[in-house]
Protein backbone atom coordinates (compact mmCIF):
# COMPACT_ATOMS: atom_id res chain seq x y z
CA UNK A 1 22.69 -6.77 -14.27
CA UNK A 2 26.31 -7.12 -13.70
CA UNK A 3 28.51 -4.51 -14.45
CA UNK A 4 30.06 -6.89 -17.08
CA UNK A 5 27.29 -6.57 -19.29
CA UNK A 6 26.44 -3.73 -19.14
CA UNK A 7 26.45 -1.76 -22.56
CA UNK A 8 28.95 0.77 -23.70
CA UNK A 9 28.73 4.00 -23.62
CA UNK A 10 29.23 4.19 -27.04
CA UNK A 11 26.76 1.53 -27.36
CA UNK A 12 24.06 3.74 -25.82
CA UNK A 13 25.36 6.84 -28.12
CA UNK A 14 24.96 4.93 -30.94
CA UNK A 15 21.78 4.00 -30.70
CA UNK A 16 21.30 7.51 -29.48
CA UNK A 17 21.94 8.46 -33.27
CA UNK A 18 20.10 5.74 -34.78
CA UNK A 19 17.04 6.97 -33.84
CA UNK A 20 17.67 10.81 -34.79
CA UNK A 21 18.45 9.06 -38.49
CA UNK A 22 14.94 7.38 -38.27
CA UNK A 23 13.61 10.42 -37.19
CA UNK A 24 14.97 12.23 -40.24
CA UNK A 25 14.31 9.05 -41.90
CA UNK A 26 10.49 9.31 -41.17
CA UNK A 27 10.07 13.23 -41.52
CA UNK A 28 11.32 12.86 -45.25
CA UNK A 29 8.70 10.21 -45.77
CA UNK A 30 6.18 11.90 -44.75
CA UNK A 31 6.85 15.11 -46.38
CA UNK A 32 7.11 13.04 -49.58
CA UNK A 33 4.19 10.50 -49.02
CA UNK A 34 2.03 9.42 -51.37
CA UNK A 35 -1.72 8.83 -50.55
CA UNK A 36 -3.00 7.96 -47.02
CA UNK A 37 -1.52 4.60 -47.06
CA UNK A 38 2.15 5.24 -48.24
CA UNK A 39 4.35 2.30 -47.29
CA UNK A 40 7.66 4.80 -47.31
CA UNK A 41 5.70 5.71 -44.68
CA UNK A 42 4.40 2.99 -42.70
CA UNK A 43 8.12 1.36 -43.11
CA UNK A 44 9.92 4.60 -41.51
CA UNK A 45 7.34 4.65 -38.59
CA UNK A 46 8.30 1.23 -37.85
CA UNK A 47 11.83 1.88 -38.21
CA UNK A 48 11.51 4.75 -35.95
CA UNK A 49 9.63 2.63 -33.17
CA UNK A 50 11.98 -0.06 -33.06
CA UNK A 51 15.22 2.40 -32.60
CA UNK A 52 13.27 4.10 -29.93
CA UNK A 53 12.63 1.21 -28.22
CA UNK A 54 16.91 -0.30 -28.52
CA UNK A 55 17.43 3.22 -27.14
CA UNK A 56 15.30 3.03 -24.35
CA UNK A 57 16.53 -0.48 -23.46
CA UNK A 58 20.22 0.88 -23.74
CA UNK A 59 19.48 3.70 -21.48
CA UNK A 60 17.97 2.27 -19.43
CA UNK A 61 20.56 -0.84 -18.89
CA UNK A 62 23.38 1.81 -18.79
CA UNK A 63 22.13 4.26 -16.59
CA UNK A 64 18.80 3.57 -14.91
CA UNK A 65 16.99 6.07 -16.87
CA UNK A 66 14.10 6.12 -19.71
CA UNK A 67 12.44 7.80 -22.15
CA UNK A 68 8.65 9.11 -22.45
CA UNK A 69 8.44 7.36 -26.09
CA UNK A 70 5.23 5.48 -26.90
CA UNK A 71 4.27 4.37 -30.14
CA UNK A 72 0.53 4.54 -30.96
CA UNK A 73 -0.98 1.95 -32.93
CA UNK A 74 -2.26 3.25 -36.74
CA UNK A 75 -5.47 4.48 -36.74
CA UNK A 76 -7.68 1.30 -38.23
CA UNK A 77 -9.48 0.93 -35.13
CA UNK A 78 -13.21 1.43 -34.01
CA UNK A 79 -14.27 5.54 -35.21
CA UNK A 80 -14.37 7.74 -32.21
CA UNK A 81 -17.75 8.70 -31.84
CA UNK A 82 -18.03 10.04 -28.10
CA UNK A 83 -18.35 13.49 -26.97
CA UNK A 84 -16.94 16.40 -29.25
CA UNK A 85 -15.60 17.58 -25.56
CA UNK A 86 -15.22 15.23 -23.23
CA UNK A 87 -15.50 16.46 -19.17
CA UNK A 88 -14.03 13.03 -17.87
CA UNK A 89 -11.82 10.38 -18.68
CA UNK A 90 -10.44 7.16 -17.75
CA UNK A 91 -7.15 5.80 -18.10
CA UNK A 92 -7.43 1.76 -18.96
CA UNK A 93 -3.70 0.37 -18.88
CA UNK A 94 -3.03 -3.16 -19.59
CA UNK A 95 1.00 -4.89 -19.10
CA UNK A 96 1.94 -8.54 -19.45
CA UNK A 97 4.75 -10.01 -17.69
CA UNK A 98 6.50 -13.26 -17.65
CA UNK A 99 7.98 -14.36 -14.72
CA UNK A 100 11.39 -15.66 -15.17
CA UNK A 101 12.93 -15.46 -12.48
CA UNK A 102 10.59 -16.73 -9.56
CA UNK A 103 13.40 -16.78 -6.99
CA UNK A 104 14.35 -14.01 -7.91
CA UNK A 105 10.10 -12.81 -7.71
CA UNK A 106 9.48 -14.18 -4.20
CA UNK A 107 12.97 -12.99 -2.83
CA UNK A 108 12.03 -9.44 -3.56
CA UNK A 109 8.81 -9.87 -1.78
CA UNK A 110 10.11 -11.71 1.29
CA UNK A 111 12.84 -8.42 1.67
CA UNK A 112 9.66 -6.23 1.90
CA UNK A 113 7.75 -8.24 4.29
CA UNK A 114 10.60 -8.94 6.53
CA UNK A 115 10.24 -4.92 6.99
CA UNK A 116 6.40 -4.62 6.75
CA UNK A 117 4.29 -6.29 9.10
CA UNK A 118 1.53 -6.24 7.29
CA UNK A 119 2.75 -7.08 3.58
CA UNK A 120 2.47 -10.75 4.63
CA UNK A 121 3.41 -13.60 1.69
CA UNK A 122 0.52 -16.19 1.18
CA UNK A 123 -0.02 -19.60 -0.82
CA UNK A 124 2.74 -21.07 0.56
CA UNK A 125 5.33 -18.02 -0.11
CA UNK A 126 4.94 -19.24 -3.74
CA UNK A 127 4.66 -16.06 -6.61
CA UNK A 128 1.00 -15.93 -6.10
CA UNK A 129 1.80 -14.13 -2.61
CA UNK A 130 4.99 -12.69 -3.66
CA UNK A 131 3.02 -10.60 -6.16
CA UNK A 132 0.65 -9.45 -3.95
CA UNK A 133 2.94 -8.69 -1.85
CA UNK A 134 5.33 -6.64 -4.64
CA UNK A 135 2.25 -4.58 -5.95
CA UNK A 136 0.95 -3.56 -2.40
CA UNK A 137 4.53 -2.22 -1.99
CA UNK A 138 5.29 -0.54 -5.42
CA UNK A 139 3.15 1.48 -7.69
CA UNK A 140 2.89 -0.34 -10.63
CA UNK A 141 4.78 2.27 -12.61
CA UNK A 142 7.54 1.58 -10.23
CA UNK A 143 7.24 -2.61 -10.82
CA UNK A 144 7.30 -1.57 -14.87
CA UNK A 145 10.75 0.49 -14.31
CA UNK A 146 12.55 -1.87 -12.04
CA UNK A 147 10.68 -5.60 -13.90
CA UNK A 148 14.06 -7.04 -14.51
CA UNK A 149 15.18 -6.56 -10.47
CA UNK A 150 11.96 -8.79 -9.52
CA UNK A 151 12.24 -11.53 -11.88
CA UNK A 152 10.01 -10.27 -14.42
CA UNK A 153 9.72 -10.15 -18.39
CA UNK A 154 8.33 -7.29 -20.48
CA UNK A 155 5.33 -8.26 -22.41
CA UNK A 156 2.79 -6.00 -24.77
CA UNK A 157 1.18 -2.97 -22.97
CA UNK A 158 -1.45 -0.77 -23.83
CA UNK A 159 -2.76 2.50 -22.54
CA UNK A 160 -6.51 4.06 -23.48
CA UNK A 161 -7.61 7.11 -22.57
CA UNK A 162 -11.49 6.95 -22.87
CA UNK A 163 -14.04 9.67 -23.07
CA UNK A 164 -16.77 9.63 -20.55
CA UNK A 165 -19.83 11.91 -20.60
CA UNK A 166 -19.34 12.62 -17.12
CA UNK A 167 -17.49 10.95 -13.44
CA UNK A 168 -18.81 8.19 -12.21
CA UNK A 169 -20.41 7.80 -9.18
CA UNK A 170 -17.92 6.57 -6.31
CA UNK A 171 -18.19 1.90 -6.33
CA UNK A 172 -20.40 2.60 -9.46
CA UNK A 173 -18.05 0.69 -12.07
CA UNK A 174 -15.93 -1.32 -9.46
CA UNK A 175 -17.52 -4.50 -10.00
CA UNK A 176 -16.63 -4.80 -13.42
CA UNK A 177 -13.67 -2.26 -13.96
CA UNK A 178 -13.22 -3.39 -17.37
CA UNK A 179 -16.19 -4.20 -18.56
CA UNK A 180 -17.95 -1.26 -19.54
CA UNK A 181 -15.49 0.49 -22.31
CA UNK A 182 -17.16 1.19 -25.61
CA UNK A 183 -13.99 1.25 -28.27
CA UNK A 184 -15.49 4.37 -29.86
CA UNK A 185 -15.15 6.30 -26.71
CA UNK A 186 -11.53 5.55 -26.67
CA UNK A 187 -10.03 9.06 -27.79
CA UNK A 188 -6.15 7.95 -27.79
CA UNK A 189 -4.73 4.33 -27.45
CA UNK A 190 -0.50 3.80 -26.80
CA UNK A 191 0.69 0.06 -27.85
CA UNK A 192 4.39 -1.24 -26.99
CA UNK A 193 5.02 -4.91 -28.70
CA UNK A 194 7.87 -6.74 -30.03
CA UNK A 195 5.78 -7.45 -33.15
CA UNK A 196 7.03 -3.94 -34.09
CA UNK A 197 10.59 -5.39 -34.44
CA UNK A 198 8.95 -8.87 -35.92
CA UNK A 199 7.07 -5.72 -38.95
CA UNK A 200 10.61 -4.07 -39.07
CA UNK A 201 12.41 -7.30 -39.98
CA UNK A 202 9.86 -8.52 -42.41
CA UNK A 203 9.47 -5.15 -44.15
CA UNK A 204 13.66 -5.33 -44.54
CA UNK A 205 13.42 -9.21 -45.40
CA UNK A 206 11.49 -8.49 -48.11
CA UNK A 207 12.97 -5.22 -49.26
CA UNK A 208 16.27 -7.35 -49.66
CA UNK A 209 14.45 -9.63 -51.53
CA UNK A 210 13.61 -7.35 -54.24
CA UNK A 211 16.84 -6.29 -54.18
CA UNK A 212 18.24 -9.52 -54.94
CA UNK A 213 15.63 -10.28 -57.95
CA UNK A 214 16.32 -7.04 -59.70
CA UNK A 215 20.34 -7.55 -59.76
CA UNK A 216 19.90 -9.90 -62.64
CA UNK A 217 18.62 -7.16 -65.13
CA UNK A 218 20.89 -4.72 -64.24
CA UNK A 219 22.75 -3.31 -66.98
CA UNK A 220 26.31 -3.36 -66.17
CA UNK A 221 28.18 0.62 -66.11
């Protein structure tokens, strides 16, 4: 990104404050909620999520820096139902990219072969290689912190963290890494999405809306 657009500091500051209003925002909710399924509630959370995510985008933009916000998804899922005390775990992470920029993509990759004998590009130094390339350079936290420098787009992610009764035996699950995760052993789950803006807007959307049909029976002072 060009230094051009870059954003401001004040930019960054401001959202900086946004989210300590949704913050208070959210706490007041919740110490006034009503029921299980308040919609003050739900509303603030998603409020909350979406100014932690500008911020994070600002921060990062501005200064190369980010946050350790996640936003877990409500709990409607499958019942945990594994052990009371789990002595193992897994860590299942899922991120979708878009490639954008494939130039951009197999540029990056030829730099680090051109240094690395052995990081060789493949299928014709198309993004099929230059990805294979990329991720047997970069740890893939690394790739998720720097996407925009290789040509990449931020889709959803998800993290699980999954209960298991005990290790498993060394090759044992490698055949099917994915495979074999029960959603009721899953003890914590982590979802980033743009849908959380696409709730946000809706939920405002139609709060205006109401708005705008009660004006007419308003009594005037």
């Amino acid at each position: 990104m060009s230094d051009a657009a870059l954003p401001t500091v004040a930019e960054v500051r401001a959202a900086a404050e946004a989210v300590k209003a949704a913050l208070d925002r959210h706490l007041a909710a919740v110490e006034s909620r009503i029921g299980d399924e308040d919609p003050a509630v739900y509303a603030a959370f998603n409020e909350l999520a979406a100014a932690a995510e500008e911020y994070d985008e600002l921060l990062y933009d501005r200064y190369d820096e980010v946050t350790p916000f996640e936003i877990p998804t409500p709990e409607d899922g499958a019942p945990y139902t594994g052990p009371a005390e789990p002595a193992a775990f897994s860590v299942l992470i899922r991120r979708d990219y878009a490639v954008v920029e494939p130039a951009r993509l197999i540029a990056q990759a030829e730099r680090v072969a051109a240094h690395d004998r052995d990081a060789e590009l493949v299928d014709d130094g198309g993004t099929a290689g230059a990805l294979g390339v990329l991720f047997g350079e970069y740890e893939p936290d690394e790739i998720a912190s720097r996407y925009k420098e290789f040509g990449l787009e931020e889709g959803d992610s998800t993290l699980w963290i999954a209960a298991l009764e005990e290790v498993a035996e060394p090759g044992d699950w490698l055949g099917s890494p994915f495979g074999q995760t029960d959603p009721q052993d899953v003890l914590h789950r982590f979802d980033v999405s743009s849908v959380f803006d696409e709730e946000t807007d809706f939920l405002e959307d139609e709060a205006d809306g109401e708005e705008e049909t009660a004006r007419p029976g308003l009594t005037p002072a």
